[in-house]
N, C-alpha and C. Protein backbone atom coordinates (compact mmCIF):
# COMPACT_ATOMS: atom_id res chain seq x y z
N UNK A 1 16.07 -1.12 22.18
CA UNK A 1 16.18 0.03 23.05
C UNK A 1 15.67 1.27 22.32
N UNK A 2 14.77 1.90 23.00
CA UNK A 2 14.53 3.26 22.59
C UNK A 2 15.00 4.62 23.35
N UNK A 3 16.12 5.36 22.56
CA UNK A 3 16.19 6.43 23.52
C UNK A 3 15.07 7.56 23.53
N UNK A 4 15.21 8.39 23.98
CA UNK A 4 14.28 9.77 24.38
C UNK A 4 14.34 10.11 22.79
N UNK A 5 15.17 10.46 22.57
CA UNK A 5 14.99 11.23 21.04
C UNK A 5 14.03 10.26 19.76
N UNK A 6 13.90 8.82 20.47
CA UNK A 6 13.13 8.34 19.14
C UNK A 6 12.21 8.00 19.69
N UNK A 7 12.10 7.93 20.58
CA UNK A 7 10.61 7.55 21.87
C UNK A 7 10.11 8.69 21.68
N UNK A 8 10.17 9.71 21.61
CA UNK A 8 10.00 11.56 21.06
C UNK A 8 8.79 11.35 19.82
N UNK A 9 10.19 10.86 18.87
CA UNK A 9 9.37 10.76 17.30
C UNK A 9 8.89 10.19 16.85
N UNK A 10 8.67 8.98 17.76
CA UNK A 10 7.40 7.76 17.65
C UNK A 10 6.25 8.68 18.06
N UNK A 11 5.99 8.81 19.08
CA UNK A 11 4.91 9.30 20.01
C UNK A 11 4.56 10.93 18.78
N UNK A 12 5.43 11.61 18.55
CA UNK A 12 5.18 12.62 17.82
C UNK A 12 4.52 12.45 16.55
N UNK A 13 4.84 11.55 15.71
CA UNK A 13 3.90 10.96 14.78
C UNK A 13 2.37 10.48 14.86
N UNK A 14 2.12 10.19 16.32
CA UNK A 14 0.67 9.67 16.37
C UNK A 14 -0.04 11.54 17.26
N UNK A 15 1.03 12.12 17.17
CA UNK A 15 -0.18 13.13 17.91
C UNK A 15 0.32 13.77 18.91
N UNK A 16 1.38 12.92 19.64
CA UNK A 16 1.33 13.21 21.13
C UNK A 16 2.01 14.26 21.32
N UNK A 17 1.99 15.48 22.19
CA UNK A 17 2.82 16.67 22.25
C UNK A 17 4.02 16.39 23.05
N UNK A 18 4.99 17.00 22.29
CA UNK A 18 6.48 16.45 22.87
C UNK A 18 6.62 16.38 24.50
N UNK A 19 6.04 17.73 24.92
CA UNK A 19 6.00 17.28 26.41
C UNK A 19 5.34 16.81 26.84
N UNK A 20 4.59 15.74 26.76
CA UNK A 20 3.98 15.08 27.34
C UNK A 20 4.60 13.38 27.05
N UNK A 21 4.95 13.40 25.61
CA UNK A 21 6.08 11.74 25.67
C UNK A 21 7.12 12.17 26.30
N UNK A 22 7.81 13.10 26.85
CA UNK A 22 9.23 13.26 27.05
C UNK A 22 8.54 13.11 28.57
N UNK A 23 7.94 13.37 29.07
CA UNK A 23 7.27 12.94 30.57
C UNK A 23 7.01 11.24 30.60
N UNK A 24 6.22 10.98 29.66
CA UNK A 24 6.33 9.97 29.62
C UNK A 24 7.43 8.95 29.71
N UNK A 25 8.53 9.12 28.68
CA UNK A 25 9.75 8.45 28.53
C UNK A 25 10.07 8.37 29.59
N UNK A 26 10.60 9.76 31.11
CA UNK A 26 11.06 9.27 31.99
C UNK A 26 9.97 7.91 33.09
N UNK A 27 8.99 7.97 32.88
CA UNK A 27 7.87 7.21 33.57
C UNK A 27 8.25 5.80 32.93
N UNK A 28 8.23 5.16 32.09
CA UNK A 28 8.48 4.69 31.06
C UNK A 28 9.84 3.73 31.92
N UNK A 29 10.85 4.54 31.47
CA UNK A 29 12.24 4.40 31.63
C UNK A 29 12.51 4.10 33.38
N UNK A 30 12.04 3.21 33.31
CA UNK A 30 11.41 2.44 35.11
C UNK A 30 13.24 2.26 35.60
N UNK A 31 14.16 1.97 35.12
CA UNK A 31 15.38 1.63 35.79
C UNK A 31 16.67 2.93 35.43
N UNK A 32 15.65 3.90 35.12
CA UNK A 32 16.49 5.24 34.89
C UNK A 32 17.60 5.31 33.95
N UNK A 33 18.08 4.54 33.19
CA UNK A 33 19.64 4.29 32.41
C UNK A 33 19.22 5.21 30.99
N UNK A 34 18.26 5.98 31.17
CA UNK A 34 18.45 6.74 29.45
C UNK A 34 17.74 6.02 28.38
N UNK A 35 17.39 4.86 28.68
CA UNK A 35 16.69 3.93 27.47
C UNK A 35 15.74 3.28 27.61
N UNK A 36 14.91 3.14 26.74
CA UNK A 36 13.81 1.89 27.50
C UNK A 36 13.90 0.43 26.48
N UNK A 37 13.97 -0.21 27.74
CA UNK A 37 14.02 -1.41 27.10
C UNK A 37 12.77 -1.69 26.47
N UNK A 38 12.79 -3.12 25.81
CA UNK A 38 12.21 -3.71 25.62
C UNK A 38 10.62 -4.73 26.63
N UNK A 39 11.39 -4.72 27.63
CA UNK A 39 10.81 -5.22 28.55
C UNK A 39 10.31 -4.09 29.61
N UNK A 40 10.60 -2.88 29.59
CA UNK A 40 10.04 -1.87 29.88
C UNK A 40 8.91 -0.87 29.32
N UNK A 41 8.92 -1.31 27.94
CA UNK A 41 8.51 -0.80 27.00
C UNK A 41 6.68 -1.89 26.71
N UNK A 42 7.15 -3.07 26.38
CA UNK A 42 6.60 -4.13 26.68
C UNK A 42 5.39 -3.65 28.12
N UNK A 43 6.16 -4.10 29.30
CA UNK A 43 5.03 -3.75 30.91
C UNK A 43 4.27 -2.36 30.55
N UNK A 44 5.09 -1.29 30.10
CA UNK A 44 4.03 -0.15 29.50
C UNK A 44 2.60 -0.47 28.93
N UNK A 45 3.09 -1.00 27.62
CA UNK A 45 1.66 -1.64 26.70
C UNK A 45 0.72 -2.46 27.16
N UNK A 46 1.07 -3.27 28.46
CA UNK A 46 0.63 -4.33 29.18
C UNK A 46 -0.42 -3.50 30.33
N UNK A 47 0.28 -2.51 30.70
CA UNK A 47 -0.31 -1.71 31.22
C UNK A 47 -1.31 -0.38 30.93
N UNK A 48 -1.17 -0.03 29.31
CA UNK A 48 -2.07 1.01 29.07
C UNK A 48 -3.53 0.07 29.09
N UNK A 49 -3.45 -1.17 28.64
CA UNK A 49 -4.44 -1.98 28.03
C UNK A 49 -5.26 -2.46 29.62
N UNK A 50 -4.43 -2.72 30.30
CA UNK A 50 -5.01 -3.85 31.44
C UNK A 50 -4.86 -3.10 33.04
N UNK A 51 -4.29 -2.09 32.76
CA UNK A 51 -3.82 -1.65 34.45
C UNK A 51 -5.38 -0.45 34.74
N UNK A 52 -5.52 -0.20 36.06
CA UNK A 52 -6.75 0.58 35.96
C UNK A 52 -6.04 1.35 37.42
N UNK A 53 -4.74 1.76 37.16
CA UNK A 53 -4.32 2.12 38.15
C UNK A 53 -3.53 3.87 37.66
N UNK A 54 -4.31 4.66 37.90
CA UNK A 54 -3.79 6.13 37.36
C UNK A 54 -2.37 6.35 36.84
N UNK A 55 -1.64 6.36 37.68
CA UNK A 55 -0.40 6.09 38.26
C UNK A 55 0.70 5.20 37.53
N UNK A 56 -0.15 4.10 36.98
CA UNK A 56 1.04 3.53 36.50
C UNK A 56 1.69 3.97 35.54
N UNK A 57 2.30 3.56 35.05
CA UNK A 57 3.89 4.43 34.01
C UNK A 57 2.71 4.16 32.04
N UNK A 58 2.71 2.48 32.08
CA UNK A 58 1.67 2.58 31.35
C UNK A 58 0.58 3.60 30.17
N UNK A 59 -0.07 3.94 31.78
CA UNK A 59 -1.00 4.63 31.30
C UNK A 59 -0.82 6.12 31.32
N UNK A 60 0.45 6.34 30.87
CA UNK A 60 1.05 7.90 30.69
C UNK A 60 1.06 7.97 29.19
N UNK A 61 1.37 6.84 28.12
CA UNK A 61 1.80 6.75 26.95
C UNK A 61 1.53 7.75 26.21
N UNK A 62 -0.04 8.12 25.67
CA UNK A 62 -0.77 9.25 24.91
C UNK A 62 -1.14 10.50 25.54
N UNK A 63 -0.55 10.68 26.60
CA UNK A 63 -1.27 11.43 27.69
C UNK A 63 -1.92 11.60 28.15
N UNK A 64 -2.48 12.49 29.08
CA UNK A 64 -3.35 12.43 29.75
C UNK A 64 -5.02 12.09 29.39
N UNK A 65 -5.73 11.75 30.32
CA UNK A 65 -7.09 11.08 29.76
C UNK A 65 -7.94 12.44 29.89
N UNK A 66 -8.74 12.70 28.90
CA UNK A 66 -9.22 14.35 28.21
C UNK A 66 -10.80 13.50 28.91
């Protein structure tokens, strides 16, 4: 499980500006409980790589596409 505060400082280490993972996290956090699972976390990565769908939660991870 990752909460917001370390889902924060993951994403903050590669670059990403806090508001934009903390947007993320809730996108992310598909069953709303404060945490992301594993298996939420997981369909994310599944999805930055393979989804070609704007929208999906996925492709929020690094932010927006520049």
């Amino acid at each position: 499980m990752l909460s917001l505060q370390e889902y924060v400082r993951l994403y903050d280490t590669l670059g990403v500006d806090r508001d934009v993972s903390t947007a993320a996290f809730h996108l992310v956090d598909r069953d709303g409980n404060g945490v992301i699972s594993f298996a939420e976390y997981r369909a994310a990565i599944v999805e930055f790589y393979l989804s070609t769908d704007p929208a999906a939660p996925g492709n929020h991870l690094l932010g927006p596409a520049a």
